[in-house]
C-alpha atoms as a PDB file:
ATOM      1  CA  UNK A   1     102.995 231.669 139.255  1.00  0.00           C
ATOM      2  CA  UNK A   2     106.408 230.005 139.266  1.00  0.00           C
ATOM      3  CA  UNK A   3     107.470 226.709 140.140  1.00  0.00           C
ATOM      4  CA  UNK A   4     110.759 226.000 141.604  1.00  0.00           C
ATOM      5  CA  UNK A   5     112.673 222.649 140.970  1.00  0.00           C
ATOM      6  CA  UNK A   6     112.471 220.176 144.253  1.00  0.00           C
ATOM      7  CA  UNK A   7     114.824 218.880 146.072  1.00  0.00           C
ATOM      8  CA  UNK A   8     116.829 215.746 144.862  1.00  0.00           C
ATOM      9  CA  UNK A   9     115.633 213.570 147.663  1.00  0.00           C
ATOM     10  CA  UNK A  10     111.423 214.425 147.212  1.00  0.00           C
ATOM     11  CA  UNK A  11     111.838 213.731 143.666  1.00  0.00           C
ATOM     12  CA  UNK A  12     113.543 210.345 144.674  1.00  0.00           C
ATOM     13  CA  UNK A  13     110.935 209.513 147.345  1.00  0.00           C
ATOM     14  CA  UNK A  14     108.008 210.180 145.130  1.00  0.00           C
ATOM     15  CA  UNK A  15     109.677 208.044 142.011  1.00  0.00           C
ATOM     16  CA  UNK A  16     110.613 204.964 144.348  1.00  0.00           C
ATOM     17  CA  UNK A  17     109.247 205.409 147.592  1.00  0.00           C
ATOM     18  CA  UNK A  18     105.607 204.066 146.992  1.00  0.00           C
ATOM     19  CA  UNK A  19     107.421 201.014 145.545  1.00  0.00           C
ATOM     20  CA  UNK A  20     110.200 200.845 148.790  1.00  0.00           C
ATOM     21  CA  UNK A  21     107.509 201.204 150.987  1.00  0.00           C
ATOM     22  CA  UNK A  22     105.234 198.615 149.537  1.00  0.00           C
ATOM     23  CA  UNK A  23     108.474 195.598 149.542  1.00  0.00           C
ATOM     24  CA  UNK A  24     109.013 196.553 152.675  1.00  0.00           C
ATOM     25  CA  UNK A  25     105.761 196.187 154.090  1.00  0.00           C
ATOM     26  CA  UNK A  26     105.337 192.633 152.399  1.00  0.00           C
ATOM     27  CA  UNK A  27     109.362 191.531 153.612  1.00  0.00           C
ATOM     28  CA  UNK A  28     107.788 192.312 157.382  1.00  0.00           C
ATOM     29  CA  UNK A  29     104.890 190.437 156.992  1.00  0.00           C
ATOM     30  CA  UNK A  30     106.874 187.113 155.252  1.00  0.00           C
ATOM     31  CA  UNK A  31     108.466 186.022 158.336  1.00  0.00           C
ATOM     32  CA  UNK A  32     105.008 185.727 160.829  1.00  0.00           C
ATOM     33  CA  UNK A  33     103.456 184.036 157.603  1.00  0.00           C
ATOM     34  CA  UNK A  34     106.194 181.267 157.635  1.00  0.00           C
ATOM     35  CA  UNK A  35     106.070 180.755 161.122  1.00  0.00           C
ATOM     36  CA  UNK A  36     102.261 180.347 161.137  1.00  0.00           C
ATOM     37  CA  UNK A  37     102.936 177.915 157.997  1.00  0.00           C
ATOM     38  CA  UNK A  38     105.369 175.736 160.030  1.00  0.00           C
ATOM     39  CA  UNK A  39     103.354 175.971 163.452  1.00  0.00           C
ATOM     40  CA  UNK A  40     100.872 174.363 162.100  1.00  0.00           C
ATOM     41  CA  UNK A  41     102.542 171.817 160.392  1.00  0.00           C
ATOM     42  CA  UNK A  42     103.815 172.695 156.918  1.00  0.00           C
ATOM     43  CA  UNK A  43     106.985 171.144 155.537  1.00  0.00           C
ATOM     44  CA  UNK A  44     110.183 174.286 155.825  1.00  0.00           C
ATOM     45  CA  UNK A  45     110.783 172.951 152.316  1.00  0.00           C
ATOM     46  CA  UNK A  46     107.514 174.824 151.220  1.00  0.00           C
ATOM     47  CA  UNK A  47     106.544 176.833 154.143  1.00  0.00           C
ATOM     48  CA  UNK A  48     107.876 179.792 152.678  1.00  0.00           C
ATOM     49  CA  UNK A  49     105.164 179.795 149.855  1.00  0.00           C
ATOM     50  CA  UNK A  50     102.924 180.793 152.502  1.00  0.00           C
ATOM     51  CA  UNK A  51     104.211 184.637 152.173  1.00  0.00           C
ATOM     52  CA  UNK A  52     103.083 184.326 148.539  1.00  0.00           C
ATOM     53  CA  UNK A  53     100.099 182.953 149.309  1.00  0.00           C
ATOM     54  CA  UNK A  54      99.065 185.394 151.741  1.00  0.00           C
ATOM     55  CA  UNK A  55     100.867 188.584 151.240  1.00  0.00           C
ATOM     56  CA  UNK A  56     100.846 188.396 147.828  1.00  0.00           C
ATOM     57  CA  UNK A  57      97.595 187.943 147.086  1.00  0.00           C
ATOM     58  CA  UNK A  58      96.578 190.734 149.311  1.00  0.00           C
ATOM     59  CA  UNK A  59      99.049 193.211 147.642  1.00  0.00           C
ATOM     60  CA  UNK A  60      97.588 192.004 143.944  1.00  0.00           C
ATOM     61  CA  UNK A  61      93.604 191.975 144.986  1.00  0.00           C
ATOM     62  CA  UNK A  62      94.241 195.325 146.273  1.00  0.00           C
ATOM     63  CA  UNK A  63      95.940 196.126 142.614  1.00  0.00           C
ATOM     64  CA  UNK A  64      93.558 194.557 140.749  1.00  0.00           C
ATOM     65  CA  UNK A  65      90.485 196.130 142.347  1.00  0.00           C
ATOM     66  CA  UNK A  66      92.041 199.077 142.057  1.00  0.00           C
ATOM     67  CA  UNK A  67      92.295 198.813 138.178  1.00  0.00           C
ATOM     68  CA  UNK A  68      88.664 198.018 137.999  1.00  0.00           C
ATOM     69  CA  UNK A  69      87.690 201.032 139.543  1.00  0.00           C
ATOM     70  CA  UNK A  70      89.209 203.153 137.402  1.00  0.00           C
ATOM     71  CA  UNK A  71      87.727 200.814 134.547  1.00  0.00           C
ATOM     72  CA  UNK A  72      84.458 201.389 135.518  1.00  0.00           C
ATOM     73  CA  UNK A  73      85.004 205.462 135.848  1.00  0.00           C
ATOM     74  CA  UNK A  74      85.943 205.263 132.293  1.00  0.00           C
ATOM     75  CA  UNK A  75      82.621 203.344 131.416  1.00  0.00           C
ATOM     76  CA  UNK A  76      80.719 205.728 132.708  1.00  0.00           C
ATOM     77  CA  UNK A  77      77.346 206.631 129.994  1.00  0.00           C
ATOM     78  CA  UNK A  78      78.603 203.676 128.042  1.00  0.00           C
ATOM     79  CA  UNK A  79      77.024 199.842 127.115  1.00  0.00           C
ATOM     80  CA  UNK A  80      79.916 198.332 129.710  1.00  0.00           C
ATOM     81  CA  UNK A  81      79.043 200.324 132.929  1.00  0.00           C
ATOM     82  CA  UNK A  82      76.822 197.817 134.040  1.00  0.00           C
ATOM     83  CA  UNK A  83      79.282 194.949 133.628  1.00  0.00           C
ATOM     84  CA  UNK A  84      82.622 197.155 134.352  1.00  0.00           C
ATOM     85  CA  UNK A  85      80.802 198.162 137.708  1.00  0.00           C
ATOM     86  CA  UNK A  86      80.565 194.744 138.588  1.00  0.00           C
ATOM     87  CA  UNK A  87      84.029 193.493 137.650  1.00  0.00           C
ATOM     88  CA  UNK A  88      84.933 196.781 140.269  1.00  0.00           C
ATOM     89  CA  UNK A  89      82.762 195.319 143.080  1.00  0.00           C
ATOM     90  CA  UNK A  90      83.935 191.927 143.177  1.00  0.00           C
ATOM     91  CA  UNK A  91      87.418 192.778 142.782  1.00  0.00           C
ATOM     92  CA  UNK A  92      86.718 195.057 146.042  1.00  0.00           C
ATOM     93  CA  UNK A  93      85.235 192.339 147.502  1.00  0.00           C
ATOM     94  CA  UNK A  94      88.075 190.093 146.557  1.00  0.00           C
ATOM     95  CA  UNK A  95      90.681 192.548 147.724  1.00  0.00           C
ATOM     96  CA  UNK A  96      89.125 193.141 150.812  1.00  0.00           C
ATOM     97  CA  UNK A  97      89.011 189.415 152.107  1.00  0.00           C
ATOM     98  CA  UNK A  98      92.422 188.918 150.988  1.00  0.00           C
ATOM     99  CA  UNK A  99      93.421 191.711 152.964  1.00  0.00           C
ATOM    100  CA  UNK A 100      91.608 189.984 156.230  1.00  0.00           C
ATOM    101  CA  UNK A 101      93.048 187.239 155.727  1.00  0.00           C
ATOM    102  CA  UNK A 102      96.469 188.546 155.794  1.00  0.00           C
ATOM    103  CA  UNK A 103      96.194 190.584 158.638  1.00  0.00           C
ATOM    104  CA  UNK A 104      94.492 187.564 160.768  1.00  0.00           C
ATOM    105  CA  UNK A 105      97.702 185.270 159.563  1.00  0.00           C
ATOM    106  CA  UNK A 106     100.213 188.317 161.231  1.00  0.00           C
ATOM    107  CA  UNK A 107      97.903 188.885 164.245  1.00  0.00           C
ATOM    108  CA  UNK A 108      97.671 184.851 164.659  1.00  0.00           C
ATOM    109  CA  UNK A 109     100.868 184.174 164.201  1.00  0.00           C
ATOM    110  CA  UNK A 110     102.447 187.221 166.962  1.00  0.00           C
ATOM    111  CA  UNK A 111      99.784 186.544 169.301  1.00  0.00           C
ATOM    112  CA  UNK A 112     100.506 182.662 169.765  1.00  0.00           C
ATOM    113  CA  UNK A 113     104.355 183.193 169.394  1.00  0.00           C
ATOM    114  CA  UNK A 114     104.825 185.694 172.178  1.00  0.00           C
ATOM    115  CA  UNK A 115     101.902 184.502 174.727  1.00  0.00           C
ATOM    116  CA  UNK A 116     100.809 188.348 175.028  1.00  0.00           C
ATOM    117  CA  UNK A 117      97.351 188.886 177.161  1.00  0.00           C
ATOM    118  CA  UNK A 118      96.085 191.804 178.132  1.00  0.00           C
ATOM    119  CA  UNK A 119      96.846 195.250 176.999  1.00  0.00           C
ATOM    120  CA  UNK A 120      99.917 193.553 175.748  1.00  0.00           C
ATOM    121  CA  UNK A 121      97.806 191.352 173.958  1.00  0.00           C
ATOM    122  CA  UNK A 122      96.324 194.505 171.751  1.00  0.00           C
ATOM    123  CA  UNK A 123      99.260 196.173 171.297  1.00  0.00           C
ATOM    124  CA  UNK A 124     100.849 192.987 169.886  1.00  0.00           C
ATOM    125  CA  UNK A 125      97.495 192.880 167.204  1.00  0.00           C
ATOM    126  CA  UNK A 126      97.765 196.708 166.346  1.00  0.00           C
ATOM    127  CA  UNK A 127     101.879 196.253 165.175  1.00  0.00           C
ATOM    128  CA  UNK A 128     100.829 192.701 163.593  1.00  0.00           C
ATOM    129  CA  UNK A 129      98.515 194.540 161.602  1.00  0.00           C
ATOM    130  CA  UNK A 130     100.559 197.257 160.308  1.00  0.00           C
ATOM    131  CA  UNK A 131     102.259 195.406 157.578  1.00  0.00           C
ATOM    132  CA  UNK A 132      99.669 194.382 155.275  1.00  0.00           C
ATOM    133  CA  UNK A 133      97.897 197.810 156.048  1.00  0.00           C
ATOM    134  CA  UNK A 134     100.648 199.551 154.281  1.00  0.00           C
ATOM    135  CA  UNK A 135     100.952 197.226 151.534  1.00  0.00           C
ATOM    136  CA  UNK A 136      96.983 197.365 150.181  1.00  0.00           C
ATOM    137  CA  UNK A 137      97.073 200.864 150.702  1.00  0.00           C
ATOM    138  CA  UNK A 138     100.306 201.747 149.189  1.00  0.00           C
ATOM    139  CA  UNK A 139      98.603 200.321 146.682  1.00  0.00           C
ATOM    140  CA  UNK A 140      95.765 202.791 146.277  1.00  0.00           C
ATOM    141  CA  UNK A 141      98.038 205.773 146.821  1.00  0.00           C
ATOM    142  CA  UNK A 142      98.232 207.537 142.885  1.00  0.00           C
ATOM    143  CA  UNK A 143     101.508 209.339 142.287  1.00  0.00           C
ATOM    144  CA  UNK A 144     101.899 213.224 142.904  1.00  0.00           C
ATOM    145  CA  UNK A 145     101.719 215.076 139.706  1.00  0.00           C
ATOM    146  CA  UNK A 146     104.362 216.789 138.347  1.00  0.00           C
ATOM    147  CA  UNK A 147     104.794 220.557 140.026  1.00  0.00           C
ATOM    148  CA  UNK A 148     104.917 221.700 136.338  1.00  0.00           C
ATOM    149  CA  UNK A 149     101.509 219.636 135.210  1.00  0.00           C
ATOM    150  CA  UNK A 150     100.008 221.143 138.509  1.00  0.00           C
ATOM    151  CA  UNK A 151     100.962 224.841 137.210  1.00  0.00           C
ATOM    152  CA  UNK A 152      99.786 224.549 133.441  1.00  0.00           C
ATOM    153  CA  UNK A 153      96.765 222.360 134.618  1.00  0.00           C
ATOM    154  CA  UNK A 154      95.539 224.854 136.950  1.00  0.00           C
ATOM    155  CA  UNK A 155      95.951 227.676 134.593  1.00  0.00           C
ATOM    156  CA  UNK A 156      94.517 226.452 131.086  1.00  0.00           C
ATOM    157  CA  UNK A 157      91.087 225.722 129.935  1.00  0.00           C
ATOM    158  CA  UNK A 158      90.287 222.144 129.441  1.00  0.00           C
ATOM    159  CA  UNK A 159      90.806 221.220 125.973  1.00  0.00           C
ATOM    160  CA  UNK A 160      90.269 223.937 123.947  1.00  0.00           C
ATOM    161  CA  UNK A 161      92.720 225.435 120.831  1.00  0.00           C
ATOM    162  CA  UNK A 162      95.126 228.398 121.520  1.00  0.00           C
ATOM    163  CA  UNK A 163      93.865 231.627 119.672  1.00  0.00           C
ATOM    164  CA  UNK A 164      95.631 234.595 119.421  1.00  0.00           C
ATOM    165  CA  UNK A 165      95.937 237.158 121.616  1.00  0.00           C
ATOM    166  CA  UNK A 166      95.760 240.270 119.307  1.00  0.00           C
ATOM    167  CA  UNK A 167      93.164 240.652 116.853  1.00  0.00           C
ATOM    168  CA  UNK A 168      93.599 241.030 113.253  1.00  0.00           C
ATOM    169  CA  UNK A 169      93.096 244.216 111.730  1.00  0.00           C
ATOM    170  CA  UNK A 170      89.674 244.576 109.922  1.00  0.00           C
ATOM    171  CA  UNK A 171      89.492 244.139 106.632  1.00  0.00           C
ATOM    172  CA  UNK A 172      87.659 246.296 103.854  1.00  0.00           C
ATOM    173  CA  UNK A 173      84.209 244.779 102.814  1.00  0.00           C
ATOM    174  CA  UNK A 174      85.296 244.750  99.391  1.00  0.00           C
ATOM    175  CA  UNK A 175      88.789 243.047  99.931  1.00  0.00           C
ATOM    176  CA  UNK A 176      88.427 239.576  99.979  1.00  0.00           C
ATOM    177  CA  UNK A 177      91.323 237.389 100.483  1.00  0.00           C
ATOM    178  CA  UNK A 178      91.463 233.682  99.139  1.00  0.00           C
ATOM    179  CA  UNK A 179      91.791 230.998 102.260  1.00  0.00           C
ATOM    180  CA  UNK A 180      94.834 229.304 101.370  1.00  0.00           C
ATOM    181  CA  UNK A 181      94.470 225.498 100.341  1.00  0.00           C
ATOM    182  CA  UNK A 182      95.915 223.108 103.508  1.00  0.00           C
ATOM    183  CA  UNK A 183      96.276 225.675 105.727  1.00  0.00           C
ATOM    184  CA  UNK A 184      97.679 224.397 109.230  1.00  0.00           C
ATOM    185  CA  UNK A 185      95.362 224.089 112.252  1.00  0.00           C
ATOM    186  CA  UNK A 186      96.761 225.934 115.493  1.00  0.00           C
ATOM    187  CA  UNK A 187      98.324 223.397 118.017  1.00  0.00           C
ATOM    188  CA  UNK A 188      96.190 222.579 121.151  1.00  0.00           C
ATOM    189  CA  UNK A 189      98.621 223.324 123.823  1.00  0.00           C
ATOM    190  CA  UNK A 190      98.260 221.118 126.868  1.00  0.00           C
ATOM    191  CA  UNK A 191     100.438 220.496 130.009  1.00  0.00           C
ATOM    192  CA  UNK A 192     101.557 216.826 130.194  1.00  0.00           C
ATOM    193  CA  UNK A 193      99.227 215.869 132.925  1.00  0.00           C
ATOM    194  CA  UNK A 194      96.497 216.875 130.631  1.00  0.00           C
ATOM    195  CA  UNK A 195      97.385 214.779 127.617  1.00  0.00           C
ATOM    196  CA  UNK A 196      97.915 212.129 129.266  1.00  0.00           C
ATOM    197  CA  UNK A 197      94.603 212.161 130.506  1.00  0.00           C
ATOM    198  CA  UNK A 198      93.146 212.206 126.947  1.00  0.00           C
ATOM    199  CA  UNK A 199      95.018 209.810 125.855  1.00  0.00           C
ATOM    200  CA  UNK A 200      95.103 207.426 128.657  1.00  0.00           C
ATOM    201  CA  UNK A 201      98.690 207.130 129.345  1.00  0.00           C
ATOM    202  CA  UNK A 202     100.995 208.130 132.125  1.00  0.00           C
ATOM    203  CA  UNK A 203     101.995 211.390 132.191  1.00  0.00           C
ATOM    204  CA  UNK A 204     105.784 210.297 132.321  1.00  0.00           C
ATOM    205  CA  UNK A 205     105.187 208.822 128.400  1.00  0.00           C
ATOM    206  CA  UNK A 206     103.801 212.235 127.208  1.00  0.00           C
ATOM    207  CA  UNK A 207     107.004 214.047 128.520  1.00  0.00           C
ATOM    208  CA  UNK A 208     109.080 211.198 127.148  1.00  0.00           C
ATOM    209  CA  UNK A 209     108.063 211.993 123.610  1.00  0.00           C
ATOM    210  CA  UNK A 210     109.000 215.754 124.181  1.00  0.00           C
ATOM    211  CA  UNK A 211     112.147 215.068 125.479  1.00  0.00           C
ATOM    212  CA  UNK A 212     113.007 212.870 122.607  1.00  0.00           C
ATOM    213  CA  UNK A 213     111.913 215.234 119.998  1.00  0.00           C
ATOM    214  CA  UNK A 214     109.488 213.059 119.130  1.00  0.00           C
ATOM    215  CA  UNK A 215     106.813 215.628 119.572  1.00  0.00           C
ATOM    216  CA  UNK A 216     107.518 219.518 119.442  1.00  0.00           C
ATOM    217  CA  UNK A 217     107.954 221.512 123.131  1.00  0.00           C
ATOM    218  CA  UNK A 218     106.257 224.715 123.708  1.00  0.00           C
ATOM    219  CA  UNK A 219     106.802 226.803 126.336  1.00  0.00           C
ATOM    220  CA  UNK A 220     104.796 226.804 129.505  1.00  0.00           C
ATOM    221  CA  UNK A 221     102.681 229.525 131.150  1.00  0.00           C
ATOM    222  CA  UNK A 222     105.645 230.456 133.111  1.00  0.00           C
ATOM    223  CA  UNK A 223     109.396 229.816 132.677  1.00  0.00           C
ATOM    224  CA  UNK A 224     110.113 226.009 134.318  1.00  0.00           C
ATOM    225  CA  UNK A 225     106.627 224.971 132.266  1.00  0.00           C
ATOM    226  CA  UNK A 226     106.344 223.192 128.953  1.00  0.00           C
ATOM    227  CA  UNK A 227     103.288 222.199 126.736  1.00  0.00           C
ATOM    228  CA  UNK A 228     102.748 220.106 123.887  1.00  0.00           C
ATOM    229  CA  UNK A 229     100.694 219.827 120.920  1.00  0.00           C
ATOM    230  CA  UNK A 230      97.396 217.779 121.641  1.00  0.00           C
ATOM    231  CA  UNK A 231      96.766 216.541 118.265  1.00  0.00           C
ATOM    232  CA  UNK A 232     100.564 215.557 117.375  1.00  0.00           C
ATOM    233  CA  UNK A 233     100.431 213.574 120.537  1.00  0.00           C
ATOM    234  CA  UNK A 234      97.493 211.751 119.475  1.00  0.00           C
ATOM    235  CA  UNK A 235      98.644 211.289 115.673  1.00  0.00           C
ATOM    236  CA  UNK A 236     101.849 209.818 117.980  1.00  0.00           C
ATOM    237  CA  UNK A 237     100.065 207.604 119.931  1.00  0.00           C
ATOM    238  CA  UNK A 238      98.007 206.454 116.724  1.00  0.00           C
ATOM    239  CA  UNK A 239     101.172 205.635 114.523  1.00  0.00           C
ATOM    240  CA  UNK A 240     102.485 203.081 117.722  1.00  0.00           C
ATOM    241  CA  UNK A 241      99.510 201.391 118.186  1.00  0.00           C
ATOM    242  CA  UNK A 242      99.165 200.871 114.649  1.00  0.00           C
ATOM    243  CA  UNK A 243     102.662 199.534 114.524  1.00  0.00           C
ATOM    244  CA  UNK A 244     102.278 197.650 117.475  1.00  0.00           C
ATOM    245  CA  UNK A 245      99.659 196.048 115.578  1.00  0.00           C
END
């Protein structure tokens, strides 16, 4: 299966778009916030907090609760489930009220500014609604793998060391042949996406190190495909922490 290289302006939507879309979607919802602040009586001078206070803390309970989630999938089958799947809930629960409360402040705000009734009443409250949508769910939205991690991930077995593919010739049963001291293990070649995974960082990190030399490149299952070695990745990631430390 080969991969071909995509176009300049996918690659720059899925780098920066989830980010455009997500400042955009808070900038439209900052002005009805500040209106609603100063209809009912706020200072200008601090008015404009109001965006922060609502927007804001949608966009960052939505973030948050997202983070949990994923906390409490990595708990799974261990002491902290129990307590990880309850930091997940309430940070749902958070999210999901600072979404409403958003949305009711654009809604609020659009409805009592332009007088609508009616059908144009509802159409008014759909549009008003649309901003902080987009911005918890932007949110949620994970970033698209890598066409290259896609390839390697769907075509190796999870986790397991690279063997040869020919077998050695058979030996006599009275030749015996020392093992040599400190022999070196075989790598365990993995796509990006995959170590990553293991080692619970971002995929980008993993091909950082390759591209730096700081781990070794091997080549892919097909010819725009790379791997790298499992176990230098996580003697890597071991030696940073450590000097992090």
């Amino acid at each position: 299966m080969t991969t071909t290289r995509a176009p300049w302006h996918v690659r720059a939507a899925r780098k920066y778009g989830q980010s455009a879309v997500l400042y955009a979607a808070l900038a439209l919802s900052a002005p009805g916030e500040y209106a609603l602040a100063t209809m009912a009586g706020w200072d200008a001078r601090v008015a404009w907090l109001m965006p922060a206070v609502m927007s804001l803390y949608a966009a960052i309970g939505a973030s948050v609760a997202k983070s949990q989630k994923e906390a409490a999938r990595r708990a799974l089958g261990t002491p902290t489930e129990a307590e990880a799947k309850r930091r997940a809930k309430n940070a749902t629960s958070g999210a999901l009220l600072a979404l409403m409360m958003a949305t009711a402040a654009q809604i609020a705000e659009h409805v009592l500014t332009t007088g609508a009734t009616g059908a144009r009443a509802w159409v008014v409250i759909i549009v008003s609604a649309v901003p902080p949508l987009v911005a918890a769910h932007v949110l949620h939205i994970d970033p698209p793998m890598d066409p290259a991690d896609v390839d390697d991930a769907a075509q190796l077995p999870a986790l397991e060391p690279q063997t040869a593919a020919v077998e050695p010739p058979a030996k006599r049963a009275d030749e015996e042949t020392p093992e040599p001291e400190n022999a070196p293990e075989p790598p365990i070649l993995r796509s990006y996406a995959e170590v990553a995974e293991a080692l619970n960082v971002a995929p980008e990190t993993v091909r950082g190190w390759a591209n730096n030399g700081t781990v070794k490149k091997y080549p892919g299952l097909t010819a725009h495909t790379r791997r790298v070695d499992l176990r230098e990745c996580k003697a890597v990631q071991a030696r940073r922490q450590l000097v992090g430390a």
